[in-house]
Protein backbone atom coordinates (compact mmCIF):
# COMPACT_ATOMS: atom_id res chain seq x y z
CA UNK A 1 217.45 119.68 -74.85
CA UNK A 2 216.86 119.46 -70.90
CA UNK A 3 213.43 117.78 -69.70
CA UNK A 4 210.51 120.18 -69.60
CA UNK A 5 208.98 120.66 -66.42
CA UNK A 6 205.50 120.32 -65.38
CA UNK A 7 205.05 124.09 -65.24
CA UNK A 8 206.65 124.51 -69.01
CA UNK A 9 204.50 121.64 -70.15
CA UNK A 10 200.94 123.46 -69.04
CA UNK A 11 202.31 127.00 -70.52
CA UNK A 12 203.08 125.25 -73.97
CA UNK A 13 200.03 123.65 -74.16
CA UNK A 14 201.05 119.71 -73.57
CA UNK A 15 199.86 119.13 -69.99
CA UNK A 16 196.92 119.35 -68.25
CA UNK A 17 196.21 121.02 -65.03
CA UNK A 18 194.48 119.79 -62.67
CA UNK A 19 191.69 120.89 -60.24
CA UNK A 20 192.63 121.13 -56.76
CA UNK A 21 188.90 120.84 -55.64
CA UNK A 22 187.03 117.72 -58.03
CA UNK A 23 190.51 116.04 -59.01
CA UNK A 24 189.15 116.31 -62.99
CA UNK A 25 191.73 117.73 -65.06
CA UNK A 26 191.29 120.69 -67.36
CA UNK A 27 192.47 120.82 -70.93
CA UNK A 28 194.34 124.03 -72.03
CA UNK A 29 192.36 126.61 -73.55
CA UNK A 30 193.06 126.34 -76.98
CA UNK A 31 192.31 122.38 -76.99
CA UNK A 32 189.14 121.41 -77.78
CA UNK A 33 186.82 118.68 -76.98
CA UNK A 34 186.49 115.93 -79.30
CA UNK A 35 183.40 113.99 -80.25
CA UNK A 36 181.17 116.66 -79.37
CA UNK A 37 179.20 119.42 -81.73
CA UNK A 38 178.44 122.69 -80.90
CA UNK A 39 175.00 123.36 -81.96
CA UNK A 40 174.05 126.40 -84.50
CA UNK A 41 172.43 129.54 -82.56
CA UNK A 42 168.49 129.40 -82.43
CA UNK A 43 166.23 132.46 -83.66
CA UNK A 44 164.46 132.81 -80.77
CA UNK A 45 162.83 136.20 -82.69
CA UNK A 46 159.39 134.94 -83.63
CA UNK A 47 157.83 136.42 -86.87
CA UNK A 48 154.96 138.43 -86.76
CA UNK A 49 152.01 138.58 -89.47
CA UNK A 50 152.24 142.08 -91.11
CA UNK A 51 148.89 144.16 -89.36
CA UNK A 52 148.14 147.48 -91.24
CA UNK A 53 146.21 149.91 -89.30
CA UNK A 54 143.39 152.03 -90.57
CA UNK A 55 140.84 154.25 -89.22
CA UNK A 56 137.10 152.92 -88.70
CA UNK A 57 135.98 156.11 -91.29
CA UNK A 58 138.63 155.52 -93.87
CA UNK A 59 137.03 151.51 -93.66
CA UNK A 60 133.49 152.31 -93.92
CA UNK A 61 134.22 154.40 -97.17
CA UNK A 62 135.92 151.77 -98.28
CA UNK A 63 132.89 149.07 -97.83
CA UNK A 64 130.49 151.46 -99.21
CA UNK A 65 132.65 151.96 -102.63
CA UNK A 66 133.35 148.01 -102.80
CA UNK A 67 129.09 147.89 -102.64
CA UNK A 68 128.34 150.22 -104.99
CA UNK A 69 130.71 148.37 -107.18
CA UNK A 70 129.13 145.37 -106.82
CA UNK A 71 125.87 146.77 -107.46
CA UNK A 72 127.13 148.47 -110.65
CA UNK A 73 128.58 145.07 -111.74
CA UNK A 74 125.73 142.59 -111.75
CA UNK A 75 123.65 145.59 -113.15
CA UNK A 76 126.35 145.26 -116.38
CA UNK A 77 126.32 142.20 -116.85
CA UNK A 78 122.59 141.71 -116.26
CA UNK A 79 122.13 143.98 -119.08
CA UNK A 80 125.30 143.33 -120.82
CA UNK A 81 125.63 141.30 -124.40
CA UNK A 82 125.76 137.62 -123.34
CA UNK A 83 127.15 136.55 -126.34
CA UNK A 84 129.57 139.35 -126.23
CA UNK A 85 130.71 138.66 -122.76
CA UNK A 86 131.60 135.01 -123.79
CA UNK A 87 133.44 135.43 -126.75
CA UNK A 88 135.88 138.01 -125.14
CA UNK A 89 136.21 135.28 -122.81
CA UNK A 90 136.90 132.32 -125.17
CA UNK A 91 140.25 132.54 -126.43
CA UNK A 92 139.40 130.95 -129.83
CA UNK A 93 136.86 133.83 -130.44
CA UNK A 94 133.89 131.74 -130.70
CA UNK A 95 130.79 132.59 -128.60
CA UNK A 96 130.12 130.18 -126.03
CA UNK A 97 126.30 131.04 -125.71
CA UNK A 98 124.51 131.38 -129.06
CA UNK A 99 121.44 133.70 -129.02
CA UNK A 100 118.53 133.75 -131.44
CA UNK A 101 115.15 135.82 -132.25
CA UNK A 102 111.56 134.31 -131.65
CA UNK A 103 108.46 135.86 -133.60
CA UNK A 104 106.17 137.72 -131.61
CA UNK A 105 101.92 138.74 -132.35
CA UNK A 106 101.35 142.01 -132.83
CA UNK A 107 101.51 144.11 -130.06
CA UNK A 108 100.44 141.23 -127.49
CA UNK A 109 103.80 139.78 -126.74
CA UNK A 110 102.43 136.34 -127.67
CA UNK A 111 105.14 133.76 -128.86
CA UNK A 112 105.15 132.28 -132.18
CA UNK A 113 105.71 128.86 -131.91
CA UNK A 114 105.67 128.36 -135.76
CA UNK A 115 103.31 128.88 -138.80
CA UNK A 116 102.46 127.41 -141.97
CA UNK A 117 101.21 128.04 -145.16
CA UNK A 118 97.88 126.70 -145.72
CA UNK A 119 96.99 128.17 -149.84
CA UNK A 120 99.16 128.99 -151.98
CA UNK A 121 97.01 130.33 -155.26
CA UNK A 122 98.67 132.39 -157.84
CA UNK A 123 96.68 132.88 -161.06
CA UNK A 124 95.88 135.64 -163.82
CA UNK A 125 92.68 136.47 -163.81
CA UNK A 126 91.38 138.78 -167.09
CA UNK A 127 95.18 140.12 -167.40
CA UNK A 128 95.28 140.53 -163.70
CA UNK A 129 97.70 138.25 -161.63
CA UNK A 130 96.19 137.38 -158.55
CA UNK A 131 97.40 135.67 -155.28
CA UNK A 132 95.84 133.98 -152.46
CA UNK A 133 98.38 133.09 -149.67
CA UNK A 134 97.03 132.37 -145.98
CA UNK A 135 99.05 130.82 -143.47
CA UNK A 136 98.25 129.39 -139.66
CA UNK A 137 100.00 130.80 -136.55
CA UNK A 138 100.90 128.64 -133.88
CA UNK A 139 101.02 130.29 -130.37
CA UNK A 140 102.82 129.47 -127.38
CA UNK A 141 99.78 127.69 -125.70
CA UNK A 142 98.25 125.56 -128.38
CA UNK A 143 95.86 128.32 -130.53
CA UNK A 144 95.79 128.44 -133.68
CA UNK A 145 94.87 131.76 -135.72
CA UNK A 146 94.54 131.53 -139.69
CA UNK A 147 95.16 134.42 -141.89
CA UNK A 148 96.58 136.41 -145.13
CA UNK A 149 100.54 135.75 -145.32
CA UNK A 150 100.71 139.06 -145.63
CA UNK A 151 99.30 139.98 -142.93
CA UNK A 152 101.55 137.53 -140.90
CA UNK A 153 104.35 139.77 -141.84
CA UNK A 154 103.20 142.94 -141.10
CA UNK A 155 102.48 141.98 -137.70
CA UNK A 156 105.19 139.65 -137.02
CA UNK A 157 107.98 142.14 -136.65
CA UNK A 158 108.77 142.09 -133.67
CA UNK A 159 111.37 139.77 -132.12
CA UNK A 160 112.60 138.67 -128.93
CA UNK A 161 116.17 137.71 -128.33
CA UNK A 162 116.87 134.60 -126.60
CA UNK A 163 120.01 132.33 -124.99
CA UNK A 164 120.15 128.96 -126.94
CA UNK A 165 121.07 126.35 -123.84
CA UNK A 166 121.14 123.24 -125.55
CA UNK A 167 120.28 121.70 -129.05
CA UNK A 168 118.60 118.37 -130.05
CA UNK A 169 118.03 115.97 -132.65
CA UNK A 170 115.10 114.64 -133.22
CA UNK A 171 113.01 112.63 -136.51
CA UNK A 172 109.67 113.17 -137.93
CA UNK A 173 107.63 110.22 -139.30
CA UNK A 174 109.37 110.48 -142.93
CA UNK A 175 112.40 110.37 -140.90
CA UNK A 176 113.13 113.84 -141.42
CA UNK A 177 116.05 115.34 -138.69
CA UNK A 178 114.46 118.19 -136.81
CA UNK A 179 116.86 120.41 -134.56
CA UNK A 180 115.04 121.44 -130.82
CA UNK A 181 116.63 124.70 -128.91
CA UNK A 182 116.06 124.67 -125.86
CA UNK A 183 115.86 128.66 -125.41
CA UNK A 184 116.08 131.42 -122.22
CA UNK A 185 114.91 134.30 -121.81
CA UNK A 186 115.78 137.52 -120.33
CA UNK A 187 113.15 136.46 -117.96
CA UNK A 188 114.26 133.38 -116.92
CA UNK A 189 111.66 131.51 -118.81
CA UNK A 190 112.37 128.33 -120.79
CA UNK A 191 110.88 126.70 -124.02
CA UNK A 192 111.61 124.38 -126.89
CA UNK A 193 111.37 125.54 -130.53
CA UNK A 194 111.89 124.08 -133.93
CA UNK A 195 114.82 125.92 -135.24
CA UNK A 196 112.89 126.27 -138.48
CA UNK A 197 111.53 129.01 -136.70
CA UNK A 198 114.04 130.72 -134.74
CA UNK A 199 115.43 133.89 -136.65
């Protein structure tokens, strides 16, 4: 086989041609460069955060439901079973706020701090048996009111309900273990009572 000229050489791909106007020589078109990388094509779409449209009407209905709402929630649970509330929330079923009942006066809404019984007679008397019970009331702020047992109970029924908060231990002077609550009420008032008395 015969030499290949310079103009069979560039048309099969083995030659170069060169430019007449910077001297550089150009490689064929189907040779490429080596040592270089073409980089990947760029994105240049930027992504926009989604925006959803609505009319200033269709919004104000929509704030005044979400308030009512809100209103009609605190209202429920203001009112709502404490206890209740936290066991469907404990997963174990056990109430997470314990509630008791505190004694109450009469008709004067006076707390009962505690009461004891001061006689204690039981006798027959000609064939008849006979009783004498009296008992002292303790209030909330310190007096004292003495009277028939039974009277205590007929005017002792009603109870108000309380959160217990916290418990403690204490001793008495035969070294007896008393148990403190720590109680709340409805109102937001506090006090401590001897669990003896709590029912």
């Amino acid at each position: 086989m015969g030499r290949k000229s310079n103009e069979q050489k560039i048309l099969d791909g083995e030659a170069k041609v060169e430019s007449p106007v910077t001297g550089t020589t150009t490689p064929p078109a189907d040779v490429k460069p080596t040592g270089t990388t073409t980089p990947p094509p760029t994105n240049t779409t930027t992504k926009k955060d989604d925006i959803v449209e609505i009319k200033r009407e269709d919004l104000d209905r929509m704030m005044k439901i979400m308030e009512s709402q809100g209103r009609d929630i605190s209202l429920l649970l203001k009112t709502a079973d404490k206890s209740r509330i936290a066991k469907e929330l404990n997963k174990d079923g056990e109430n997470l706020i314990k509630q008791c009942k505190v004694r109450t006066w009469d008709d004067t809404d006076k707390l009962i701090m505690g009461w004891k019984l001061v006689t204690n007679k039981c006798e027959v008397v000609m064939g008849k048996w006979i009783e004498e019970q009296i008992c002292t009331i303790i209030f909330e702020d310190g007096e004292t009111l003495t009277i028939p047992l039974l009277e205590f109970y007929r005017k002792t029924l009603k109870k108000v309900e309380a959160d217990i908060i916290s418990r403690t231990d204490e001793y008495d002077v035969n070294n007896n273990k008393i148990v403190i609550l720590k109680l709340q009420f409805p109102t937001g008032k506090t006090i401590l009572l001897n669990s003896v008395f709590a029912n």
